[in-house]
Protein backbone atom coordinates (compact mmCIF):
# COMPACT_ATOMS: atom_id res chain seq x y z
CA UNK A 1 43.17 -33.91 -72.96
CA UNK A 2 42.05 -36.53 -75.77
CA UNK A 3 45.59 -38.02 -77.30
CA UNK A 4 43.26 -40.77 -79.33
CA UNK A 5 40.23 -41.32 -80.99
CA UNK A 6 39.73 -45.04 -82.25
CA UNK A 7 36.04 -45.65 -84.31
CA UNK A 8 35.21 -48.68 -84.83
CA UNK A 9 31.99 -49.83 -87.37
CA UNK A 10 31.20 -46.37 -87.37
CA UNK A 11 30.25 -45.24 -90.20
CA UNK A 12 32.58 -45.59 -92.88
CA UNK A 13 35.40 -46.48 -90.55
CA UNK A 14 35.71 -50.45 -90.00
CA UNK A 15 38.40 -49.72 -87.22
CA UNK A 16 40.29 -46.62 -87.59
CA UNK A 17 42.29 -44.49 -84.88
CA UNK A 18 43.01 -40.73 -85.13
CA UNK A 19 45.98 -39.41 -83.46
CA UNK A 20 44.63 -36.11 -81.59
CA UNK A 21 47.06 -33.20 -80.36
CA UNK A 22 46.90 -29.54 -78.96
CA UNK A 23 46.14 -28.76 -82.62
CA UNK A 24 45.07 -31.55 -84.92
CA UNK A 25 44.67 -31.06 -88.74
CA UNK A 26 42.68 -33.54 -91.06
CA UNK A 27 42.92 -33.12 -94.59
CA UNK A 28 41.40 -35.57 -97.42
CA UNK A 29 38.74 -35.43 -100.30
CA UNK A 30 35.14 -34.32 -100.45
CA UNK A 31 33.03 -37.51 -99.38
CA UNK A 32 36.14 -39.24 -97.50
CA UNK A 33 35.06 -39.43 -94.33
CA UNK A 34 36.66 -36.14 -92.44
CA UNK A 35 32.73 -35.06 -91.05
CA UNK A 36 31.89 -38.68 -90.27
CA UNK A 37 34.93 -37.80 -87.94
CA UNK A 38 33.66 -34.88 -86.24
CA UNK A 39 30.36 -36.47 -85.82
CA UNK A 40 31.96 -39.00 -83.51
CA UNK A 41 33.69 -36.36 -81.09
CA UNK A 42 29.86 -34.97 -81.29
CA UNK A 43 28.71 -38.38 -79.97
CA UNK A 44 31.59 -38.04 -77.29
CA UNK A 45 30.11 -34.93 -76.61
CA UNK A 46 26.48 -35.85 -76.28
CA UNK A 47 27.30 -38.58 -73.71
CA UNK A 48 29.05 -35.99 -71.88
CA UNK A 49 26.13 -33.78 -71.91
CA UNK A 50 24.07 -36.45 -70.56
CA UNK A 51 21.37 -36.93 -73.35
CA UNK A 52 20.54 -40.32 -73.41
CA UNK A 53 21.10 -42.33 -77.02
CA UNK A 54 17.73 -41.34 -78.85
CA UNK A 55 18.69 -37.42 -77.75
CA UNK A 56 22.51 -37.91 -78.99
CA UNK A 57 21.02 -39.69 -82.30
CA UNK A 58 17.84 -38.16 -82.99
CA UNK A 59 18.15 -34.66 -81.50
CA UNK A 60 16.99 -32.63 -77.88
CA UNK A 61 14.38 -30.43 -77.80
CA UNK A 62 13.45 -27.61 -75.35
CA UNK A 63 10.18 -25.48 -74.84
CA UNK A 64 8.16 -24.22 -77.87
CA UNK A 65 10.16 -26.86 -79.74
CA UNK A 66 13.64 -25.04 -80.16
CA UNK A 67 16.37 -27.59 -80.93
CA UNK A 68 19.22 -27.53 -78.05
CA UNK A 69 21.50 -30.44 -79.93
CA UNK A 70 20.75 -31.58 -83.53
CA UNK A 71 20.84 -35.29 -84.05
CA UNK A 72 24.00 -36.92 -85.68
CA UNK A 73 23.50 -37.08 -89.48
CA UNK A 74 22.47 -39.80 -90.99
CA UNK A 75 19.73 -42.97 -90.29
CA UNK A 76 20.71 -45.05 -87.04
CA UNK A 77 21.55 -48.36 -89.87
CA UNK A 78 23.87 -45.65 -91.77
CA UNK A 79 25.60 -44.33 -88.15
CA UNK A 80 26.49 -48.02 -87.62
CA UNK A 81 27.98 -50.09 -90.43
CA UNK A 82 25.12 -52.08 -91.85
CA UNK A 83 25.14 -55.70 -90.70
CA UNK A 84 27.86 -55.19 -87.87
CA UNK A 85 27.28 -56.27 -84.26
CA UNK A 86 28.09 -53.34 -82.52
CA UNK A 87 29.87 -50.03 -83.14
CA UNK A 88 32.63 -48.35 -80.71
CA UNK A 89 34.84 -45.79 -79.91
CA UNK A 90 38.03 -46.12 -77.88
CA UNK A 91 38.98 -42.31 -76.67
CA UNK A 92 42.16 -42.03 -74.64
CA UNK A 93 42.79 -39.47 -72.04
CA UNK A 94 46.00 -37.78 -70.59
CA UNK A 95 45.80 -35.76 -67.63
CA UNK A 96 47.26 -32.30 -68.26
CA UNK A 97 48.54 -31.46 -64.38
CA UNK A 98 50.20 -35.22 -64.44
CA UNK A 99 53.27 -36.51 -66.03
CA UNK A 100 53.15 -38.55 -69.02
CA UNK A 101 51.73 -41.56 -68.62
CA UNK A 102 50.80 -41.39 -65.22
CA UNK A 103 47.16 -40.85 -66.25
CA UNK A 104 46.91 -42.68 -69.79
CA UNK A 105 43.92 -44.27 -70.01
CA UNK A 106 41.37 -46.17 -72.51
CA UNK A 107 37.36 -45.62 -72.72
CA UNK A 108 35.25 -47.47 -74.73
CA UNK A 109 32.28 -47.19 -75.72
CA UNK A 110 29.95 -49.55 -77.57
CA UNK A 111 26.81 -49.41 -79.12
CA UNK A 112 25.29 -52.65 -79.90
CA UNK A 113 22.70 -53.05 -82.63
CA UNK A 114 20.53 -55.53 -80.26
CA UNK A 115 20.63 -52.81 -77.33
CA UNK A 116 20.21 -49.37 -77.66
CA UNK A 117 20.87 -48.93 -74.14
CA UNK A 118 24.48 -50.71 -74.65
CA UNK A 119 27.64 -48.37 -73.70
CA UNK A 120 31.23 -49.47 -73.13
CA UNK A 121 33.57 -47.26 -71.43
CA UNK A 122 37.37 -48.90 -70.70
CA UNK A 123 40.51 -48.27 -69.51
CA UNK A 124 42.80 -49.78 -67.18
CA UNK A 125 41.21 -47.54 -64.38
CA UNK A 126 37.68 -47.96 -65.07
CA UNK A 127 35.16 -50.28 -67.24
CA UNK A 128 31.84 -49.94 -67.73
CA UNK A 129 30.37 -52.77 -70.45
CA UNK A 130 27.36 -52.47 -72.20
CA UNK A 131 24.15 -53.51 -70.24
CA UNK A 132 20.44 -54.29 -71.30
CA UNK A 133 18.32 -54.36 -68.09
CA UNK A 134 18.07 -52.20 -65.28
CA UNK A 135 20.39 -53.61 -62.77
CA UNK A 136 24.15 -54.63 -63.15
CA UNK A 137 26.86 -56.62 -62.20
CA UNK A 138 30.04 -54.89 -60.33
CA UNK A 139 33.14 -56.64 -59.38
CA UNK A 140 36.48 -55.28 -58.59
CA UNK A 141 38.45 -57.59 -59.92
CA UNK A 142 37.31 -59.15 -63.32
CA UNK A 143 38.79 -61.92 -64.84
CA UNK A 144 41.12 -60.72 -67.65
CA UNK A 145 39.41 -61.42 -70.65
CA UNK A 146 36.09 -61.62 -69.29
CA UNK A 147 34.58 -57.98 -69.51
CA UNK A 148 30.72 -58.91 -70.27
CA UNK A 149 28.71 -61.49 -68.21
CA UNK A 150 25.31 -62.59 -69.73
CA UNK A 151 22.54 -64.62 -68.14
CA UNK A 152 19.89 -65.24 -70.62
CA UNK A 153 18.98 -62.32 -72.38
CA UNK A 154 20.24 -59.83 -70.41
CA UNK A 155 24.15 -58.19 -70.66
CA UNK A 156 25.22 -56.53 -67.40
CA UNK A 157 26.83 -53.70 -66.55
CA UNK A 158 31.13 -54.24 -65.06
CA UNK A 159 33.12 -51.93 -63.80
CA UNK A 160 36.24 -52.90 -63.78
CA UNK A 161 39.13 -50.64 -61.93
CA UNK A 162 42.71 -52.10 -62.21
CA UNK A 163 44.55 -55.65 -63.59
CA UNK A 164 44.73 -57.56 -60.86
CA UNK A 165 46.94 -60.53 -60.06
CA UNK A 166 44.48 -61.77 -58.01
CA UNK A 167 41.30 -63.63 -60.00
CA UNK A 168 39.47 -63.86 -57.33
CA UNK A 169 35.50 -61.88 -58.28
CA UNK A 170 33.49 -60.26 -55.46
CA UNK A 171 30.81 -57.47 -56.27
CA UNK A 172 27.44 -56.53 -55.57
CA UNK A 173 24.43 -55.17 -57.93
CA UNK A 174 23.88 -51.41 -59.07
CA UNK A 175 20.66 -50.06 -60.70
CA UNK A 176 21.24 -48.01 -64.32
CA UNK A 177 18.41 -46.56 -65.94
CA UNK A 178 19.14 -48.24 -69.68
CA UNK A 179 18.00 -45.04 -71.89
CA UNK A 180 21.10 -43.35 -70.31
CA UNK A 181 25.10 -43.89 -71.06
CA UNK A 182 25.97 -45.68 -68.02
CA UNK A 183 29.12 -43.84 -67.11
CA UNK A 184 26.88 -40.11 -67.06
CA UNK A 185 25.40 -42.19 -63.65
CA UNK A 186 28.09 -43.15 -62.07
CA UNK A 187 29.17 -39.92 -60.88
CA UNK A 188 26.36 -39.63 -58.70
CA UNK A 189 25.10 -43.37 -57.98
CA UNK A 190 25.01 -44.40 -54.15
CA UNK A 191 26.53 -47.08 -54.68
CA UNK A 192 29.27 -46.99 -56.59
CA UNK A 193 33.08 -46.57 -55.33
CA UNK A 194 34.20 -43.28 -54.66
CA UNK A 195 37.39 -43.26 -57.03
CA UNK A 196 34.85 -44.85 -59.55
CA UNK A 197 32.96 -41.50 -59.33
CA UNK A 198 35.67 -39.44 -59.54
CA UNK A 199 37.08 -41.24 -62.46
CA UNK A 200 34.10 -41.13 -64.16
CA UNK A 201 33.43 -37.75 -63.43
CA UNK A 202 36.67 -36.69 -65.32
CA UNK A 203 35.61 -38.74 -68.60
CA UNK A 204 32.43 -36.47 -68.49
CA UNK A 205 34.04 -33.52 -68.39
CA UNK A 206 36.59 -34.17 -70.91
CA UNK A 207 33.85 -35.48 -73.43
CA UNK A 208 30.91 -32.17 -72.64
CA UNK A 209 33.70 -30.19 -72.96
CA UNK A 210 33.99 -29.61 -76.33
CA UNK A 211 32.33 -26.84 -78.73
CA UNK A 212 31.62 -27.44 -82.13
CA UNK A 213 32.32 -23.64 -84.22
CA UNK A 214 30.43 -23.65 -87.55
CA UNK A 215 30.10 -19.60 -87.79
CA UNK A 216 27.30 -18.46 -89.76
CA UNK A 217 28.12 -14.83 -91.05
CA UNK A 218 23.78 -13.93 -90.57
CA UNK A 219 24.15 -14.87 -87.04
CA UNK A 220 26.97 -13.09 -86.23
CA UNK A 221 25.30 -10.03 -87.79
CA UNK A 222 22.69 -10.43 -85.75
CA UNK A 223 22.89 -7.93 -81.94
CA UNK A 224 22.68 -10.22 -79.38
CA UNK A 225 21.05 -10.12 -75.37
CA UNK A 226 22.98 -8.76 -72.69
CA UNK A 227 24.78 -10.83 -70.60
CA UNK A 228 24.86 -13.48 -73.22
CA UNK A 229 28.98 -14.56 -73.32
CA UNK A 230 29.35 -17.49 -74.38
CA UNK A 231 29.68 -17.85 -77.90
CA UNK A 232 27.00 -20.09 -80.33
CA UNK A 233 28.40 -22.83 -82.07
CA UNK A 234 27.28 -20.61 -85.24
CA UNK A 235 28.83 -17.55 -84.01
CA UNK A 236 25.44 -16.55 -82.23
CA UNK A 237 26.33 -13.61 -79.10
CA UNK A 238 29.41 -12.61 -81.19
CA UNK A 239 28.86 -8.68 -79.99
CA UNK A 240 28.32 -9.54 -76.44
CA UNK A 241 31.19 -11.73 -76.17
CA UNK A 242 33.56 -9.08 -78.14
CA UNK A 243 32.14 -6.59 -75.35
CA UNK A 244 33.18 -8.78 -72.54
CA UNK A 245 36.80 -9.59 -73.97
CA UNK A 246 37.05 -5.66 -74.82
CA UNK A 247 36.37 -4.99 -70.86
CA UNK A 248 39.83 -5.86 -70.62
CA UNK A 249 42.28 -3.23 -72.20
CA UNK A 250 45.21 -5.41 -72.47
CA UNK A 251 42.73 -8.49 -74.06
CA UNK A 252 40.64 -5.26 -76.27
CA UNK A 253 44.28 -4.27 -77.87
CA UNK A 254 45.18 -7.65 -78.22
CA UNK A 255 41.80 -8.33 -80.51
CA UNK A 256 42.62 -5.47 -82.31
CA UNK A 257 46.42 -6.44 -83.27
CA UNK A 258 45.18 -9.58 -85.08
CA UNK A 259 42.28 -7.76 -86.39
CA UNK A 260 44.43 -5.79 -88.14
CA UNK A 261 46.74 -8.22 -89.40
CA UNK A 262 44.03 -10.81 -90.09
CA UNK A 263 41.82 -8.45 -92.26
CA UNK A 264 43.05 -5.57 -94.44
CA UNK A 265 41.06 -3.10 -92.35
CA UNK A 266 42.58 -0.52 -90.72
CA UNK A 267 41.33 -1.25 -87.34
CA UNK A 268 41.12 1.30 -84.44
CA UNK A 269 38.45 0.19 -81.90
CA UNK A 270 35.39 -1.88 -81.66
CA UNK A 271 32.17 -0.40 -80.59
CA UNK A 272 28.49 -1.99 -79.04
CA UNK A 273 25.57 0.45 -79.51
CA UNK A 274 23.02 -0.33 -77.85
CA UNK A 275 19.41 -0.88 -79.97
CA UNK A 276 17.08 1.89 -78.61
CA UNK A 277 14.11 -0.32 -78.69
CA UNK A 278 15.10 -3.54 -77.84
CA UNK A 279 18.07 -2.88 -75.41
CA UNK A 280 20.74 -5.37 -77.17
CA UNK A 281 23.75 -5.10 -78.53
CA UNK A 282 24.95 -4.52 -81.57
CA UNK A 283 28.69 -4.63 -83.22
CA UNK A 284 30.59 -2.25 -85.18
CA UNK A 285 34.31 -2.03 -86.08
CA UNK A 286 35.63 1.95 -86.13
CA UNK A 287 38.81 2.06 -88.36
CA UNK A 288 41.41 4.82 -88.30
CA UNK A 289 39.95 7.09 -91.00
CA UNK A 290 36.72 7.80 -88.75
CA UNK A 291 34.62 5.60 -90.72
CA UNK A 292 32.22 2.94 -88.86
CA UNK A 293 31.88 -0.52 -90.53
CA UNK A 294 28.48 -2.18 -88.60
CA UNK A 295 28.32 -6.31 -88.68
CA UNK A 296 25.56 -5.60 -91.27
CA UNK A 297 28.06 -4.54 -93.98
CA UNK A 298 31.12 -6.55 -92.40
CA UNK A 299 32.38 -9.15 -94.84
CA UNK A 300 31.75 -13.00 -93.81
CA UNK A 301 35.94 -13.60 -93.93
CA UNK A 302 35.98 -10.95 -91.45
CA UNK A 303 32.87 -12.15 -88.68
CA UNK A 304 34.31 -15.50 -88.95
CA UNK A 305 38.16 -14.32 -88.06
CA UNK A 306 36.16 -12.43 -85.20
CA UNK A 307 34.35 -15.53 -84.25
CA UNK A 308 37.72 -17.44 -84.07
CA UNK A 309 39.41 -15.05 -82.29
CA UNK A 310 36.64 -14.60 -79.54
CA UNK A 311 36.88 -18.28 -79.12
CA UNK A 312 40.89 -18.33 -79.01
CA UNK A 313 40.87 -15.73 -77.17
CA UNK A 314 38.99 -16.09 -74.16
CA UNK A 315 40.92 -17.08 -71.01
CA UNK A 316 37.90 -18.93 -70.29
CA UNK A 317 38.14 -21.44 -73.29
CA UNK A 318 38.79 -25.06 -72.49
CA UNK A 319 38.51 -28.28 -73.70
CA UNK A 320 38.17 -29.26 -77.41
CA UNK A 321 37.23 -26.96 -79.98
CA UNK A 322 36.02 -28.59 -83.61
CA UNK A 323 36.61 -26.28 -86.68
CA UNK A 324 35.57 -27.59 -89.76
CA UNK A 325 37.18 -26.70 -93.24
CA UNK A 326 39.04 -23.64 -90.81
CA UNK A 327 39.82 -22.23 -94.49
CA UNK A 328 36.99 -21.25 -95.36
CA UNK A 329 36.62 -17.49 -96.55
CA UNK A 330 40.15 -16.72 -95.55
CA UNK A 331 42.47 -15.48 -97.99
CA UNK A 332 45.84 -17.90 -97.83
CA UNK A 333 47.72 -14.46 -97.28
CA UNK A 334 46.16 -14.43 -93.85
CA UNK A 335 45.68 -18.09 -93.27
CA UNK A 336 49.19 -18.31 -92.08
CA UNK A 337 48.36 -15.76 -88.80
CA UNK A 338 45.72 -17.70 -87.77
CA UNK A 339 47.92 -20.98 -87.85
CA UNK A 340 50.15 -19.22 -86.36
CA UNK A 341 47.37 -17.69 -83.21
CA UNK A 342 45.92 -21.25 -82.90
CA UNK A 343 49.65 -23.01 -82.56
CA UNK A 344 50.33 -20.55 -79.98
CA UNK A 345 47.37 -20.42 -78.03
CA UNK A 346 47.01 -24.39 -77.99
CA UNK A 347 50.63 -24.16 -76.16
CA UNK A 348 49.94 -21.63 -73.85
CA UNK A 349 46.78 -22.94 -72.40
CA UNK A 350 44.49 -25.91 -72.27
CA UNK A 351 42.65 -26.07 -74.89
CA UNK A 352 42.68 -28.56 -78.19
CA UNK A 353 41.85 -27.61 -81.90
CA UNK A 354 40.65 -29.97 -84.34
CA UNK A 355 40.37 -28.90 -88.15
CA UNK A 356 39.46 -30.43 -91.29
CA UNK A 357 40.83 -28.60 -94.45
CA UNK A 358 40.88 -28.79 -98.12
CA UNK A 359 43.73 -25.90 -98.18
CA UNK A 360 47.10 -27.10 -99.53
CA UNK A 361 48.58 -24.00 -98.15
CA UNK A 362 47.64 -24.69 -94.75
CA UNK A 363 49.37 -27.97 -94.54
CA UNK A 364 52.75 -25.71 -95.60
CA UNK A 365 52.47 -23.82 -92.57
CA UNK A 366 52.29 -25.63 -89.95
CA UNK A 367 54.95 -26.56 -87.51
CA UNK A 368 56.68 -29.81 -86.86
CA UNK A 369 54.34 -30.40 -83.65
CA UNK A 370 51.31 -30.05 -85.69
CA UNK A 371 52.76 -31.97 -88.77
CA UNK A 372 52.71 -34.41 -86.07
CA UNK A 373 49.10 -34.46 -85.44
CA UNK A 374 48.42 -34.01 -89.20
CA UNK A 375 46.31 -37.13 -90.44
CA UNK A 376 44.69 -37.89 -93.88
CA UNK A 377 41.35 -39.17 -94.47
CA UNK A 378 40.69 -41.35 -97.89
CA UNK A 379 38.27 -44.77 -99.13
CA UNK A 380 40.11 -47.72 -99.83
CA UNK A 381 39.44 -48.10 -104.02
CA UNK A 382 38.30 -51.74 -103.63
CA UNK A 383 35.50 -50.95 -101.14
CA UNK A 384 33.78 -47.68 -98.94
CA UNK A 385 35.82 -47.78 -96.05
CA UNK A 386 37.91 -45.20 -94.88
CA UNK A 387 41.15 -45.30 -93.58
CA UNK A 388 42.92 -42.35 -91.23
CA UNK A 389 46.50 -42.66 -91.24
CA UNK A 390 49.12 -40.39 -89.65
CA UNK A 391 50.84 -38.54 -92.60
CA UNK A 392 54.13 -38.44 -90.37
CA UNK A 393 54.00 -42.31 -90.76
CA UNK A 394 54.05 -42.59 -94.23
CA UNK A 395 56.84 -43.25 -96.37
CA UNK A 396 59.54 -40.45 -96.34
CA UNK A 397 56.82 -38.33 -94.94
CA UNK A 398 59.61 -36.35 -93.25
CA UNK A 399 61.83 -35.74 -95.53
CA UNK A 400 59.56 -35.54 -98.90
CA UNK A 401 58.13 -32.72 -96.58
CA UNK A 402 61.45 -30.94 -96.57
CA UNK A 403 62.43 -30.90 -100.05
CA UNK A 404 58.96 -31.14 -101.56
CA UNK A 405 56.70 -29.30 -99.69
CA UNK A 406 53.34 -30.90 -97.95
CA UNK A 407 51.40 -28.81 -100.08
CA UNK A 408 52.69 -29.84 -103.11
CA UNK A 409 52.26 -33.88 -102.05
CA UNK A 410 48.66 -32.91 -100.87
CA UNK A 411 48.06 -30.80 -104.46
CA UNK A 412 49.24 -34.34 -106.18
CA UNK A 413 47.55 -36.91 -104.41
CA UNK A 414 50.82 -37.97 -103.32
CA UNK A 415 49.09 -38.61 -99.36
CA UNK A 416 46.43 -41.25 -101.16
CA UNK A 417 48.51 -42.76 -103.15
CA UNK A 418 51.14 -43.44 -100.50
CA UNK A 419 48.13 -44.79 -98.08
CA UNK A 420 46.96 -47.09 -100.86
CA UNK A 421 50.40 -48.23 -101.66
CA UNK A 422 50.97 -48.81 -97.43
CA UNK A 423 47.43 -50.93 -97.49
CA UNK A 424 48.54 -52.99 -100.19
């Protein structure tokens, strides 16, 4: 699991870390930065997909020109802060079947503005430093404070795997292709050492793993192909996942005890016609009274609870999940059951939550673990950077939270006037 995001001239962040949990809240005001955030775990995620840099910046298209990833917003000079020499992003990893630290480890990665093709990836178990040409340096043992060799006007590519006591530099060359993140080719080069693969194989899968749920309510209305169950990032397959989850009669009554306590409907079953003419399926919700709501005439509050729970839900959900402004549409009398559903499902299994929020009421309900992970976002009044501090770190945090109320310090502007006062 990701326990740290660090961004460094990215965007509006000079050099900013974000402390990441099993659920991770980030509150602050319009324009402060909180998307810039998820944009960077969407960068993560587009190495980790394997796009190269123009794909992760400037969008992948398939056949008939149908968009499979949409670009990161924003010009490649406003992604990187203007006149810097290289943007990065430290993300580090713990290992979920090991004890703590045992597999605690940095990657960085670096873009630099004089080569697109430049990636960083550290930690003490692996480096890989930005490169330019086609071929690259490896050594075992790199001096300490020596990560990036250049020779003329080429920067090579160093993997690095432990600290070692021992100075002494041996290595040999590997070909990268320099459109590509190096560490997407390790896993698979011929050359390269086997526990180098495997480690680099894990930072893959940690970074693709990670879904990005924006629901749109006319795409969950929509009846979707069968077999399709995996859910769209905008809610897309919503009837066909619901069918698969509801194949289960413990999982089915499950969905329907937070239906009901999520929504004010009186819930008794889901159903799936089937569409005569085109064969897919469709959603409707039967409630108790006989009556048949279809997605059609279903509320957006209540598609997007649907589309959260599908996703929560799911024993096959892993990885990160990124839900931005989670408070939208929901009425605060129910925003408490699905803090509740998303503290308790991020402790039984492995999964992560991310959230921004503008919701004072949210940041009264959650628990001391996720007041833990709780960060605020804000600019620094002299300038446009942004700052993310740890709300547990400022002062009396704790026990202004007690006798206060986070809400009512978030309501007041209490959080950035405490993170101005801490910068000063």
């Amino acid at each position: 699991m990701i326990t740290n995001l660090r961004l460094a001239n990215f965007k509006n962040f000079a050099d900013e870390s974000l402390v990441v949990g099993p659920f991770t809240v980030i509150v602050g005001a319009n324009a402060s930065g909180k998307s810039n955030i998820r944009d960077a775990f969407r960068f993560l995620h587009g190495i980790g997909r394997g796009y190269t840099l123009a794909e992760i910046l400037g969008g992948r298209y398939g056949a008939g020109g149908q968009a499979e990833w949409n670009g990161i917003r924003g010009a490649a000079d406003e992604i990187m802060r203007f006149e810097q020499p290289a943007m990065g992003m430290q993300v580090r990893l713990r290992s979920a079947d090991e004890p703590w630290p045992t597999h605690d480890f940095w990657y960085r990665l670096w873009m630099a503005s004089t080569n697109e093709a430049g990636f960083v990836v550290t930690g003490e178990a692996l480096t890989v430093m930005g490169f330019r040409n086609a071929q690259a340096t490896y050594t075992s043992h790199p001096a300490e404070g020596d990560p990036v060799r250049a020779q003329g006007d080429e920067t090579h590519l160093l993997l690095r795997m432990e600290k070692a006591r021992n100075q002494r530099k041996f290595g040999h060359r590997l070909a990268v292709r320099p459109a590509q993140p190096a560490i997407t080719q390790l896993g698979e080069h011929k050359r390269a050492l086997r526990r180098h693969k495997e480690e680099a194989s894990k930072v893959v899968k940690v970074l693709g793993d990670m879904r990005f749920l924006e629901p749109a309510p006319d795409r969950m209305r929509q009846p979707a192909f069968p077999g399709q169950t995996v859910l769209g990032d905008s809610g897309d397959n919503l009837p066909t996942v619901l069918r698969k989850l509801c194949e289960d009669p413990a999982r089915r009554e499950t969905l329907l005890e937070w239906t009901r306590e999520l929504t004010p409907m009186d819930v008794a079953d889901f159903d799936f016609p089937i569409d005569p003419t085109t064969g897919w399926v469709q959603l409707a919700i039967k409630e108790r009274d006989g009556r048949t709501v279809s997605a059609y005439s279903a509320s957006d509050g209540t598609l997007r609870f649907l589309a959260m729970l599908a996703t929560l839900l799911d024993d096959d959900t892993s990885g990160l999940h990124f839900f931005e402004e989670i408070d939208n549409g929901i009425h605060p009398s129910r925003l408490r059951l699905l803090v509740d559903l998303i503290e308790s499902r991020t402790k039984e299994k492995d999964i992560q939550v991310v959230t921004t929020t503008h919701s004072p009421e949210l940041l009264a309900m959650v628990n001391d673990s996720t007041f833990g992970n709780t960060s605020v976002v804000c600019r620094r009044p002299d300038r446009g950077d942004a700052v993310i501090r740890r709300i547990a770190d400022l002062p009396n945090a704790e026990e202004l939270r007690r006798t206060q109320g986070l809400n009512r310090l978030h309501m007041s502007g209490w959080l950035e006037d405490a993170v101005y006062f801490e910068e000063e």
